[in-house]
N, C-alpha and C. Protein backbone atom coordinates (compact mmCIF):
# COMPACT_ATOMS: atom_id res chain seq x y z
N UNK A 1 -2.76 -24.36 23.94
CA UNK A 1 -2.49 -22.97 23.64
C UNK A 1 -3.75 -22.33 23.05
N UNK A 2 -4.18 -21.34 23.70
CA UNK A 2 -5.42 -20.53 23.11
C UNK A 2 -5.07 -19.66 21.94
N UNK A 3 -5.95 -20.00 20.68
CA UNK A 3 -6.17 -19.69 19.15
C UNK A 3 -6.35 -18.38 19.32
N UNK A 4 -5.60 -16.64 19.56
CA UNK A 4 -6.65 -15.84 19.24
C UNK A 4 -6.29 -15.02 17.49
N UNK A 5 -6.07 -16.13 16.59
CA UNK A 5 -5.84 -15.36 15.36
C UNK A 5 -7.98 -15.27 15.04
N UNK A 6 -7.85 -14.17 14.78
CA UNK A 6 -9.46 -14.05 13.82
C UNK A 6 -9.81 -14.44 12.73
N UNK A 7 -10.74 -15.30 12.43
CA UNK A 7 -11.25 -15.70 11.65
C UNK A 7 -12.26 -14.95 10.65
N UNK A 8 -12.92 -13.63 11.39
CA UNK A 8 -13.92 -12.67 10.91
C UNK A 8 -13.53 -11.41 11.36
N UNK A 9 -14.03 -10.73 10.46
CA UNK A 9 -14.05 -8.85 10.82
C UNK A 9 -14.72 -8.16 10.21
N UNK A 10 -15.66 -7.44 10.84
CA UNK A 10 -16.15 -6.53 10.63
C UNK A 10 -16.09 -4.83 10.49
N UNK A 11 -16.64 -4.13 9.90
CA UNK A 11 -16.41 -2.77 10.08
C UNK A 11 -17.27 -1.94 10.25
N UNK A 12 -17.27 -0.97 11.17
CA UNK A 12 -18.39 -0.19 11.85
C UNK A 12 -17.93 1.04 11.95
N UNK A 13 -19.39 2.16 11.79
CA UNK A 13 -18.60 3.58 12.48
C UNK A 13 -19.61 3.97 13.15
N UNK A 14 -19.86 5.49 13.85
CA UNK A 14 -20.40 6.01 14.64
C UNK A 14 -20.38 7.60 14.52
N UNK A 15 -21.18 8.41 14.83
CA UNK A 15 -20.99 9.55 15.80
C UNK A 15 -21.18 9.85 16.76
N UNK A 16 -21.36 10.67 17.47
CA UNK A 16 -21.74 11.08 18.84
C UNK A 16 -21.67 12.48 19.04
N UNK A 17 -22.45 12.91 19.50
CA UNK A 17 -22.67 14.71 20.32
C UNK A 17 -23.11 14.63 21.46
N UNK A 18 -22.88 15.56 22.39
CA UNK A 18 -22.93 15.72 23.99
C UNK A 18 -22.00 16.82 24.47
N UNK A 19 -22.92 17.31 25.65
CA UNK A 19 -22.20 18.13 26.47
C UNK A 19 -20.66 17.91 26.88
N UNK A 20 -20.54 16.57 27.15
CA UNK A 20 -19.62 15.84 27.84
C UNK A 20 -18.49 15.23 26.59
N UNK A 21 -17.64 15.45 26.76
CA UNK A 21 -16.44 14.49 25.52
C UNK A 21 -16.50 12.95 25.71
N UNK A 22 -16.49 12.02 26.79
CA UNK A 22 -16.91 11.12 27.55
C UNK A 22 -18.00 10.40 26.50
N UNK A 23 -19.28 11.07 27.03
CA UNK A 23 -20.23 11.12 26.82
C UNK A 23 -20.46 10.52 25.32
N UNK A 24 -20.01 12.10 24.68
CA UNK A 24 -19.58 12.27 23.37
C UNK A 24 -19.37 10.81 22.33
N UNK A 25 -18.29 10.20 22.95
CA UNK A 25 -17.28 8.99 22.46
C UNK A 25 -18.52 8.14 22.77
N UNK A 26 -19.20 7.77 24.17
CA UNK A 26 -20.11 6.71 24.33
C UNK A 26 -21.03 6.74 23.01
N UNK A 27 -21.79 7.77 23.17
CA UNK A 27 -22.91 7.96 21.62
C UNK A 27 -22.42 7.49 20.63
N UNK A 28 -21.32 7.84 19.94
CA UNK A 28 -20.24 7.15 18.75
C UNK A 28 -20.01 5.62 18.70
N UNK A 29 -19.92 5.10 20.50
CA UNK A 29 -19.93 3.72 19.84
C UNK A 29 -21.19 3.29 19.77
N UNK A 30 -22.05 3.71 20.41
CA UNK A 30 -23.55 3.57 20.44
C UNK A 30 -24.13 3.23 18.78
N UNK A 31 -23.44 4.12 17.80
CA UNK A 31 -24.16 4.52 16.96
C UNK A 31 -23.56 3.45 16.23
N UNK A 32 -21.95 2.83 16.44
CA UNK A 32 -21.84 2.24 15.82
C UNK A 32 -21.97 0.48 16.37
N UNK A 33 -22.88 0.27 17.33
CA UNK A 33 -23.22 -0.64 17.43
C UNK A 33 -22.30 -1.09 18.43
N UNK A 34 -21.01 -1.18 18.84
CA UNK A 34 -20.34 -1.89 19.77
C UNK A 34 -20.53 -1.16 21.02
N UNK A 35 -21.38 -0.55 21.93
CA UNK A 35 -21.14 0.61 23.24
C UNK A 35 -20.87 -0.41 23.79
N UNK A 36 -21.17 -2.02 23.74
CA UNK A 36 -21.66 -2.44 25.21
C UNK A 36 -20.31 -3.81 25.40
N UNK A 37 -19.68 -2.99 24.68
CA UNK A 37 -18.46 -4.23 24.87
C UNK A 37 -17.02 -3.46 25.25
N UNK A 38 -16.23 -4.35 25.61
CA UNK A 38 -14.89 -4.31 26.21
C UNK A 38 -13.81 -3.93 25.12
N UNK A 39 -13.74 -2.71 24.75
CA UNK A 39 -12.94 -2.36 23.02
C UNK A 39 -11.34 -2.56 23.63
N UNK A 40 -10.86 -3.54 22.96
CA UNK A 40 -9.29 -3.70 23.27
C UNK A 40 -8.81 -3.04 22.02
N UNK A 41 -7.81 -2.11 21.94
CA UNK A 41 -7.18 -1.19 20.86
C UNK A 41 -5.96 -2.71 20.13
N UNK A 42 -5.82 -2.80 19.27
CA UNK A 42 -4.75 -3.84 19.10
C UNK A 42 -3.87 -3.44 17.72
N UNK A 43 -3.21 -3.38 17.44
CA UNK A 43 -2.17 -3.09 16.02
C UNK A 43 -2.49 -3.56 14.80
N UNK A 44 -2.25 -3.24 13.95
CA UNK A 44 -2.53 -3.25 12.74
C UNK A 44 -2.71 -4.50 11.51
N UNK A 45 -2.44 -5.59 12.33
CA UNK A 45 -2.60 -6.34 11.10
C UNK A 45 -3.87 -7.40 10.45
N UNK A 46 -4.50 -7.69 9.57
CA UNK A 46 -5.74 -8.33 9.44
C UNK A 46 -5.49 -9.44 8.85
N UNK A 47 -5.68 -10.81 9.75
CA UNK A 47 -5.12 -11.83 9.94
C UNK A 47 -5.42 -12.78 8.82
N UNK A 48 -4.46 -13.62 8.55
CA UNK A 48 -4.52 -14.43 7.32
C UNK A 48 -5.74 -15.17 7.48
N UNK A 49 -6.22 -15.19 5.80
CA UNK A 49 -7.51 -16.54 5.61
C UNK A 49 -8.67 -15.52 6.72
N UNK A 50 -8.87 -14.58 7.06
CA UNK A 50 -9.91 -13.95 7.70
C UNK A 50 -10.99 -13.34 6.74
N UNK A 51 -11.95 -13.12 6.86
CA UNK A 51 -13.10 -13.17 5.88
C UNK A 51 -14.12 -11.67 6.48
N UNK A 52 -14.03 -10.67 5.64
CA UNK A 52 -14.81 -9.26 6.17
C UNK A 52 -16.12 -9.53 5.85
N UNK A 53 -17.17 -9.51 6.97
CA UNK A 53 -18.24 -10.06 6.85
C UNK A 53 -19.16 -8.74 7.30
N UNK A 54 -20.60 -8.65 6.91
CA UNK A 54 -21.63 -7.41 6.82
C UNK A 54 -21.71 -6.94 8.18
N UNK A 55 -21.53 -5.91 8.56
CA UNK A 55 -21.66 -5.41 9.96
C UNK A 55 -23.18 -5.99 10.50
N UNK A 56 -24.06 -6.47 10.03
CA UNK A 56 -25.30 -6.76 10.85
C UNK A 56 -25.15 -8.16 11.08
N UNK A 57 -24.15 -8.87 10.54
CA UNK A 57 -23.79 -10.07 10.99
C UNK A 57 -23.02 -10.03 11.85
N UNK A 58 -22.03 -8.85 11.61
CA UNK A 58 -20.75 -9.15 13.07
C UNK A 58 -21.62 -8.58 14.37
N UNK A 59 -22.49 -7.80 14.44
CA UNK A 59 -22.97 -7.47 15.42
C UNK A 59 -23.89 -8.42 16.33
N UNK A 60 -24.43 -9.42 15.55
CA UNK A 60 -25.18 -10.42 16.30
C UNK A 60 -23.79 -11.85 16.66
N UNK A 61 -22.74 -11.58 16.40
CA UNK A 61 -21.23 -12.49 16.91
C UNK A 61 -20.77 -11.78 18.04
N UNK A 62 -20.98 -10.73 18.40
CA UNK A 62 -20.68 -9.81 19.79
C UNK A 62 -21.59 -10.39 20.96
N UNK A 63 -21.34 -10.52 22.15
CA UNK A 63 -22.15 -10.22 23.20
C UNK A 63 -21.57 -8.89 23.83
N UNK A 64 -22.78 -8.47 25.16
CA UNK A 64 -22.70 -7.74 25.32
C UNK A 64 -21.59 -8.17 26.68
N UNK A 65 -20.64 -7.33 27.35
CA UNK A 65 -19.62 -7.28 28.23
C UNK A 65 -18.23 -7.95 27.57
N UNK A 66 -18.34 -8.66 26.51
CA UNK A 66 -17.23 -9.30 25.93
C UNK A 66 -16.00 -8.15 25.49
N UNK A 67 -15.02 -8.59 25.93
CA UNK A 67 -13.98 -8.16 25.66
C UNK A 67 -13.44 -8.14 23.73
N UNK A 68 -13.58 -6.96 23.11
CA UNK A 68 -13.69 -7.16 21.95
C UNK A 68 -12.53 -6.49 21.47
N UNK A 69 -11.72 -7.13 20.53
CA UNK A 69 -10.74 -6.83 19.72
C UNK A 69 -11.42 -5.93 18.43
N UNK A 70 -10.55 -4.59 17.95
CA UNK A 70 -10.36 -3.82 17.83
C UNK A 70 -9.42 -3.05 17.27
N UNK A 71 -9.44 -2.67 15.69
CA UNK A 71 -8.35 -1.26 15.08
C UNK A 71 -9.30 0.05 14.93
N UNK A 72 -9.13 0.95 16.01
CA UNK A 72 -10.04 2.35 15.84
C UNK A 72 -9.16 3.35 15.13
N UNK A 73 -10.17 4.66 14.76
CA UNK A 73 -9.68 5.67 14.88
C UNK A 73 -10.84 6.73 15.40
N UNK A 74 -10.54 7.57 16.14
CA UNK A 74 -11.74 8.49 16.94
C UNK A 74 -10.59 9.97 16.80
N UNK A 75 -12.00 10.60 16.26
CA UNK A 75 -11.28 12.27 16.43
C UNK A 75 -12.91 13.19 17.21
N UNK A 76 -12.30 14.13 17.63
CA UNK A 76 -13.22 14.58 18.97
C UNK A 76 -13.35 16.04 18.82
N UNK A 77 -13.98 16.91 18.74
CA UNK A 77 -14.22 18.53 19.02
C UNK A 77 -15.15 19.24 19.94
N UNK A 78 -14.91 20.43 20.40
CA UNK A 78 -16.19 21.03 20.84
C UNK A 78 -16.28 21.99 20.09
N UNK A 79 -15.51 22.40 18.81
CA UNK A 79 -15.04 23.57 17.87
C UNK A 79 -16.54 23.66 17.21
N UNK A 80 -17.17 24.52 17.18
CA UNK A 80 -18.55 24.67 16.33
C UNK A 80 -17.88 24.32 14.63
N UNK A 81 -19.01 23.87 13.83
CA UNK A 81 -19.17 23.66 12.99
C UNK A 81 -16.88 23.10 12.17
N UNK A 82 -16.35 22.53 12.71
CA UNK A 82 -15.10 22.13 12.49
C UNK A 82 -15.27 20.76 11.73
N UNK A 83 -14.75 20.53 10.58
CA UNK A 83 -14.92 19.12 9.93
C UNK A 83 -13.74 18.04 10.71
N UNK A 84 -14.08 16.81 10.68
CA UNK A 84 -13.33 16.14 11.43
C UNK A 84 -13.45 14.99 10.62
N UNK A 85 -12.56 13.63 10.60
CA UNK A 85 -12.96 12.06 10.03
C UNK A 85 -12.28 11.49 10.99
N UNK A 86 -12.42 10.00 11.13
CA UNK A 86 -11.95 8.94 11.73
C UNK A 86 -12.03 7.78 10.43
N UNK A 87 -10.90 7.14 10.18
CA UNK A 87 -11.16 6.13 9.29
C UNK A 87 -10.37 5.08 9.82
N UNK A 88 -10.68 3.73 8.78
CA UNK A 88 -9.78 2.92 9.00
C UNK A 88 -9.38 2.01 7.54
N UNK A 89 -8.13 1.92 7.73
CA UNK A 89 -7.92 1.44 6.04
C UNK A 89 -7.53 -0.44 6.18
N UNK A 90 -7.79 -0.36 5.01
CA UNK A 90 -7.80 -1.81 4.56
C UNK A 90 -6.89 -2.49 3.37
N UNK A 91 -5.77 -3.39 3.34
CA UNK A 91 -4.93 -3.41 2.52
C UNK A 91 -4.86 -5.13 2.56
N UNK A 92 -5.27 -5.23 1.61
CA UNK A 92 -5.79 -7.38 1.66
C UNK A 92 -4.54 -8.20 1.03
N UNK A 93 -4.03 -8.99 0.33
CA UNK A 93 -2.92 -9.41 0.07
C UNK A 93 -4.53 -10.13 -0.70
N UNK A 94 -3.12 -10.53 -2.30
CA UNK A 94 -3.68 -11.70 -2.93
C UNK A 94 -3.60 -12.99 -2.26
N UNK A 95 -2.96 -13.39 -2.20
CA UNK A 95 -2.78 -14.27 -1.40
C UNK A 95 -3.09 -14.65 -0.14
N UNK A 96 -4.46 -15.00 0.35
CA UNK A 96 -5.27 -15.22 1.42
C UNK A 96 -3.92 -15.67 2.62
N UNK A 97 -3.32 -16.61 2.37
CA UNK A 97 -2.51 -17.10 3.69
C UNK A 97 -2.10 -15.68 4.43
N UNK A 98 -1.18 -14.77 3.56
CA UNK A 98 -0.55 -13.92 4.06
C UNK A 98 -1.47 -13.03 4.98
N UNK A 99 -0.53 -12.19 5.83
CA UNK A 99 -1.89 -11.35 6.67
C UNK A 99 -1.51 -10.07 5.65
N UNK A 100 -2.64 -9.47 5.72
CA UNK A 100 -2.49 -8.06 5.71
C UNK A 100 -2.09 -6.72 6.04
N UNK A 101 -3.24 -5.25 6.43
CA UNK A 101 -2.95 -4.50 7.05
C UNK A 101 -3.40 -3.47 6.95
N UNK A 102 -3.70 -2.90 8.01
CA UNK A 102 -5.07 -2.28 8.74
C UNK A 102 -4.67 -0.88 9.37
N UNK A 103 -5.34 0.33 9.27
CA UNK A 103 -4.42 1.55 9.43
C UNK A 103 -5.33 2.48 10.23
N UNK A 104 -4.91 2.84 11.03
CA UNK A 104 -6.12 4.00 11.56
C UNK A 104 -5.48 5.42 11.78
N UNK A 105 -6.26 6.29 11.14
CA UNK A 105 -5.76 7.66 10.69
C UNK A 105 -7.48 8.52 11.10
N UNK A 106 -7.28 9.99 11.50
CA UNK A 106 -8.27 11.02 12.36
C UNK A 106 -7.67 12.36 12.11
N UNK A 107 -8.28 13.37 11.25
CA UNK A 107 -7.95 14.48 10.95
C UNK A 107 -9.01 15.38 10.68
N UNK A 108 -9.00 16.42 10.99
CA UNK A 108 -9.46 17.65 11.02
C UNK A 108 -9.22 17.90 9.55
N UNK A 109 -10.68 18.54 8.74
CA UNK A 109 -10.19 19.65 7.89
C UNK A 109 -10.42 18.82 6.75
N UNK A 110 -10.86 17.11 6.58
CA UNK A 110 -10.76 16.70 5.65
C UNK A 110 -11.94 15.85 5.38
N UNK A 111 -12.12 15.57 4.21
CA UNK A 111 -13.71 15.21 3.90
C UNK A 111 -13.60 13.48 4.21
N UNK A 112 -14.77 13.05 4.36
CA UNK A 112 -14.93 11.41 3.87
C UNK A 112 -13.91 10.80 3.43
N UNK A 113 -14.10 11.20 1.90
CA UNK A 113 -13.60 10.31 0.92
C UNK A 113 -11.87 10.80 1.16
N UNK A 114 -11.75 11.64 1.42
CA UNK A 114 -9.79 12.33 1.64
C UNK A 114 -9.51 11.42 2.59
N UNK A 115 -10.62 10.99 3.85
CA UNK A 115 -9.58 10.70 4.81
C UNK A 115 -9.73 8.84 4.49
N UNK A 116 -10.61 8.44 4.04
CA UNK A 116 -10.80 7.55 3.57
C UNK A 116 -9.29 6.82 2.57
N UNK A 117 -9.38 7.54 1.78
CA UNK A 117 -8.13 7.39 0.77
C UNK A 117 -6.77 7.53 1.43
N UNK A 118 -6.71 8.76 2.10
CA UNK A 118 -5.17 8.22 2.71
C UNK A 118 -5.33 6.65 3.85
N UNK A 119 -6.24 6.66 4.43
CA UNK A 119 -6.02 5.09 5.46
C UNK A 119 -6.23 4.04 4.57
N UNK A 120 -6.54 4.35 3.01
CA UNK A 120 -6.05 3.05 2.47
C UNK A 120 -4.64 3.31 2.14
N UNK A 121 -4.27 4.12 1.59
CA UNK A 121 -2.84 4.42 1.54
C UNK A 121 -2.31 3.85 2.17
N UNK A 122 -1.99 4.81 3.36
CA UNK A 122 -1.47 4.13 4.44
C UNK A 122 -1.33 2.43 4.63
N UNK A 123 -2.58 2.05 4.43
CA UNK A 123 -2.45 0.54 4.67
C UNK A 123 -1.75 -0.29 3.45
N UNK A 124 -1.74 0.45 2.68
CA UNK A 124 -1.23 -0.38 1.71
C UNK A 124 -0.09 -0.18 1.17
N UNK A 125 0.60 0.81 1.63
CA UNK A 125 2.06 1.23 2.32
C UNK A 125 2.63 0.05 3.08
N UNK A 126 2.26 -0.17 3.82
CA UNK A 126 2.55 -0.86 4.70
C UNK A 126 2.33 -2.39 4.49
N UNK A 127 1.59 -2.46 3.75
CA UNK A 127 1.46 -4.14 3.07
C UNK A 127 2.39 -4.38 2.09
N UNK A 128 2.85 -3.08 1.10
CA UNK A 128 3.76 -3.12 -0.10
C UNK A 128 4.88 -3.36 0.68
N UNK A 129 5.12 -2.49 2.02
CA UNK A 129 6.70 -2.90 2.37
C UNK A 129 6.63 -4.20 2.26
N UNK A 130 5.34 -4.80 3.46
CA UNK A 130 6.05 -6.49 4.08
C UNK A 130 6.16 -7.00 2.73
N UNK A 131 5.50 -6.92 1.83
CA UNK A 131 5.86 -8.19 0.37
C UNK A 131 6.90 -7.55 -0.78
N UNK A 132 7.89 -6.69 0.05
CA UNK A 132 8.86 -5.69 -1.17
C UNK A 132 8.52 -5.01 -2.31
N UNK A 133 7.26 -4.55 -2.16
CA UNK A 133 6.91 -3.58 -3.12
C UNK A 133 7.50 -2.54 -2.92
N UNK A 134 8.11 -1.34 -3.96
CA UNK A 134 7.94 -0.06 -4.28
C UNK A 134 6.50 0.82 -3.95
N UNK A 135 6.63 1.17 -3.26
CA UNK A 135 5.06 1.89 -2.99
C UNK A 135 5.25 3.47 -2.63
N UNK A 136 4.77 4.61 -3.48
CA UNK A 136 5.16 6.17 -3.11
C UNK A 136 4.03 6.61 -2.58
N UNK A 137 3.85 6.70 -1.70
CA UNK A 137 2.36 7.17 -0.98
C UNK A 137 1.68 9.10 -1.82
N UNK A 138 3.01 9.72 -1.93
CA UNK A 138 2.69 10.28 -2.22
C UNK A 138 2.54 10.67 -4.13
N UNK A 139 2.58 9.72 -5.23
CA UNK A 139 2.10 9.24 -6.49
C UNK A 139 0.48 9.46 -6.26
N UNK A 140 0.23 9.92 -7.33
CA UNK A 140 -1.76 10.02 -7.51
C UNK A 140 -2.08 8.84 -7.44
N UNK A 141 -3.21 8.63 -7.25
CA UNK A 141 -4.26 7.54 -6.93
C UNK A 141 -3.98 6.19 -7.93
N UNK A 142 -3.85 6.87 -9.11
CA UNK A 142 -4.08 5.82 -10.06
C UNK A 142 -2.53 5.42 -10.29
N UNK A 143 -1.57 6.32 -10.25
CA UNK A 143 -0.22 5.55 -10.45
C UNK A 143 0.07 4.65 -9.21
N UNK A 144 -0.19 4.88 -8.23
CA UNK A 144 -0.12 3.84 -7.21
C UNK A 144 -1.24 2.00 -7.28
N UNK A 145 -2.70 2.67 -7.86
CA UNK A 145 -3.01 1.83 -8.26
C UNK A 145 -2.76 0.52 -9.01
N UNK A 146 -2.01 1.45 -10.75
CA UNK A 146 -1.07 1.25 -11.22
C UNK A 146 0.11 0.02 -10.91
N UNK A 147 0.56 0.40 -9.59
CA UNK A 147 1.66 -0.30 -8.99
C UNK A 147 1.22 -2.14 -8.28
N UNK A 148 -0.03 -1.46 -7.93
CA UNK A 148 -0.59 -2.27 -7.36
C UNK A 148 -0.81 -3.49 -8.29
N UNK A 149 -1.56 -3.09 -9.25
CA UNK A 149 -1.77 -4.29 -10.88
C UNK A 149 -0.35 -4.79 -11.17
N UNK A 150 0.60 -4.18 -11.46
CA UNK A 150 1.73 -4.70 -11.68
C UNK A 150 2.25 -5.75 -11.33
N UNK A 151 2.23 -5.72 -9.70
CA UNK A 151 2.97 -6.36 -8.74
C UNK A 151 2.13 -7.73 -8.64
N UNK A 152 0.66 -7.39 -8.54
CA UNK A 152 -0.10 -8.13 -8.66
C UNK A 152 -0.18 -9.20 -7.04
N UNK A 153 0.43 -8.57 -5.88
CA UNK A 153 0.22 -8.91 -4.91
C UNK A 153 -0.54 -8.05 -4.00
N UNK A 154 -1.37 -7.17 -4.39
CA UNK A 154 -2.11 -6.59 -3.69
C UNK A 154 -3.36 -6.91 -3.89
N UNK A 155 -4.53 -7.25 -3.29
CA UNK A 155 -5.77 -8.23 -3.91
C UNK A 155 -6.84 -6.36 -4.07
N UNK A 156 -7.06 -5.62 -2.86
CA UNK A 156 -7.68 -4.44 -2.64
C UNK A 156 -7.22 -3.50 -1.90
N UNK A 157 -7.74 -2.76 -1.78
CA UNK A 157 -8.04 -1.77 -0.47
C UNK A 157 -9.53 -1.62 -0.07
N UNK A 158 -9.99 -0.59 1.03
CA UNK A 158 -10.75 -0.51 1.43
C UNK A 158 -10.80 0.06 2.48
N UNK A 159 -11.92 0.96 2.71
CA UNK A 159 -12.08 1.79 4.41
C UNK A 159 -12.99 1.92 4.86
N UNK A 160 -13.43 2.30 6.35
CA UNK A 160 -14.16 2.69 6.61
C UNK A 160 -14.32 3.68 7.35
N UNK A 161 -15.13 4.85 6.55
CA UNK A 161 -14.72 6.24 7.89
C UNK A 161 -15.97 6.96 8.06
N UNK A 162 -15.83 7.64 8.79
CA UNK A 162 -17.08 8.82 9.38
C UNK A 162 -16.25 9.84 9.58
N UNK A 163 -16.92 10.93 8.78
CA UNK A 163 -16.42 12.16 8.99
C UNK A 163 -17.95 13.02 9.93
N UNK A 164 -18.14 14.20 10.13
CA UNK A 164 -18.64 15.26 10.42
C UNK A 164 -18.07 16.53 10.84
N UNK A 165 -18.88 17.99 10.71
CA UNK A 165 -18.94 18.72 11.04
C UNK A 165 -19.26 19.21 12.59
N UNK A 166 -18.35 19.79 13.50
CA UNK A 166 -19.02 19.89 15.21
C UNK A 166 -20.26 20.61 15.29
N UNK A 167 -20.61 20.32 16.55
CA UNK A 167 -21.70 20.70 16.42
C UNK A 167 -22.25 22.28 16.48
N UNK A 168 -22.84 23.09 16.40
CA UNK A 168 -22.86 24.20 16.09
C UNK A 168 -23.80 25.03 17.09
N UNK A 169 -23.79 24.35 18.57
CA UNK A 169 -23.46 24.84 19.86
C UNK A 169 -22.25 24.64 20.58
N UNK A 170 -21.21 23.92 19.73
CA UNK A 170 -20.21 23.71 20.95
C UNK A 170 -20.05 22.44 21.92
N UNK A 171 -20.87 21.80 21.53
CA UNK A 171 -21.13 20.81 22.22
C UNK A 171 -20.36 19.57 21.27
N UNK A 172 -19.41 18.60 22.66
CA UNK A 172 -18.46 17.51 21.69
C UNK A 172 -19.26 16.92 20.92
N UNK A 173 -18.57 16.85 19.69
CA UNK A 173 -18.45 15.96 18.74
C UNK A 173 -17.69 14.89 18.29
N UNK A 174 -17.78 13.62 18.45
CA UNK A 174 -17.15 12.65 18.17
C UNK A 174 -17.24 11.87 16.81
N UNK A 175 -16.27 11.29 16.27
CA UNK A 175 -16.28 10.12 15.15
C UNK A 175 -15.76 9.32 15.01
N UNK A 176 -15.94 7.83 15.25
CA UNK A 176 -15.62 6.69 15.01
C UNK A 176 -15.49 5.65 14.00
N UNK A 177 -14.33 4.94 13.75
CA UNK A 177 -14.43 4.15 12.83
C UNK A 177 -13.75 2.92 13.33
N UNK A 178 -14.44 1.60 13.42
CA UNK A 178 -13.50 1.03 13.57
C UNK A 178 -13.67 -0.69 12.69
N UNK A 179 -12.80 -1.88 13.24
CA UNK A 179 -12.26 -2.66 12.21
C UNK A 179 -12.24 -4.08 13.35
N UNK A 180 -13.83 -4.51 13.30
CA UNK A 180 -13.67 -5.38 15.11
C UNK A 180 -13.60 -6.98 14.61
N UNK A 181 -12.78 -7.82 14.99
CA UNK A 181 -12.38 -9.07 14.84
C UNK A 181 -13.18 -9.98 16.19
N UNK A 182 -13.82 -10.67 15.12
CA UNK A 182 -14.26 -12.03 16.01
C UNK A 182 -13.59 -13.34 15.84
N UNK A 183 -13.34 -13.97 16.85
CA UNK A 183 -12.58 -14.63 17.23
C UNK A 183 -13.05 -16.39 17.06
């Protein structure tokens, strides 16, 4: 039976501008280092005992044409000067065996660090359910934090996002973030 739980993951982002939306998205992964691989989109969870390692290491674990596993988020404009993010959140369990959980969220209108913070949210929403936590997504930062110490089964969070502004001819704008597992 072929192993594909991941052992490593990395996190990368990108932008991209171009005439073309296409185009656009290519530059974005360009920028973030994966263009030249096979991006398989896959669900959310970040696999037990897996270890987040420096993007200039996961990038030399890639070849190029390989079919690469993958949690994105990409948001796209040709809207002049329109703020946009792509993130991806990160929600670790104390407990190494257990898996985690991994969130990808893309919105207009919101900075870095905003969109950043809700895809940890999010992810850690979603980690509080699987281990029966109480978790109110919508509680401030620190009372959720708060929750988190308590319970004492949440080890972190964490994200990674790219926001920008379109470009201010009109021309697409893309942003990428994503969350790539080597195998």
């Amino acid at each position: 039976m072929l192993d594909l739980v991941a052992k490593k993951m990395f996190l990368t982002r990108g932008r991209g501008v171009h005439e073309d939306q296409l185009t656009s998205f290519e530059y974005a992964l360009r920028d973030a280092g994966i263009a030249g691989t096979n991006l398989v989109l896959i669900s959310s969870i970040f696999p037990p005992e897996a270890k987040i390692i420096p993007r200039t290491e996961g990038l030399k674990l890639i070849r190029p044409g390989a079919v690469t596993f993958a949690i994105y988020a990409r948001q796209q404009s040709n809207e002049p000067h329109r703020l946009m993010a792509a993130s991806v959140g990160i929600a670790e369990p104390r407990d190494k065996t257990r898996y985690g959980y991994l969130s990808e969220y893309h919105s207009f209108g919101e900075t870095e660090k905003e969109a950043g913070d809700y895809a940890e949210d999010i992810a850690a929403q979603m980690l509080a359910s699987s281990l029966g936590i109480k978790f109110d997504i919508n509680k401030s930062w620190d009372e959720k934090r708060k929750q988190w110490k308590i319970s004492g089964e949440i080890y972190k969070t964490r994200n990674m996002t790219q926001s920008a502004v379109g470009d201010p001819k009109g021309r697409w704008t893309t942003v990428f973030a994503a969350a790539v597992l080597i195998l």
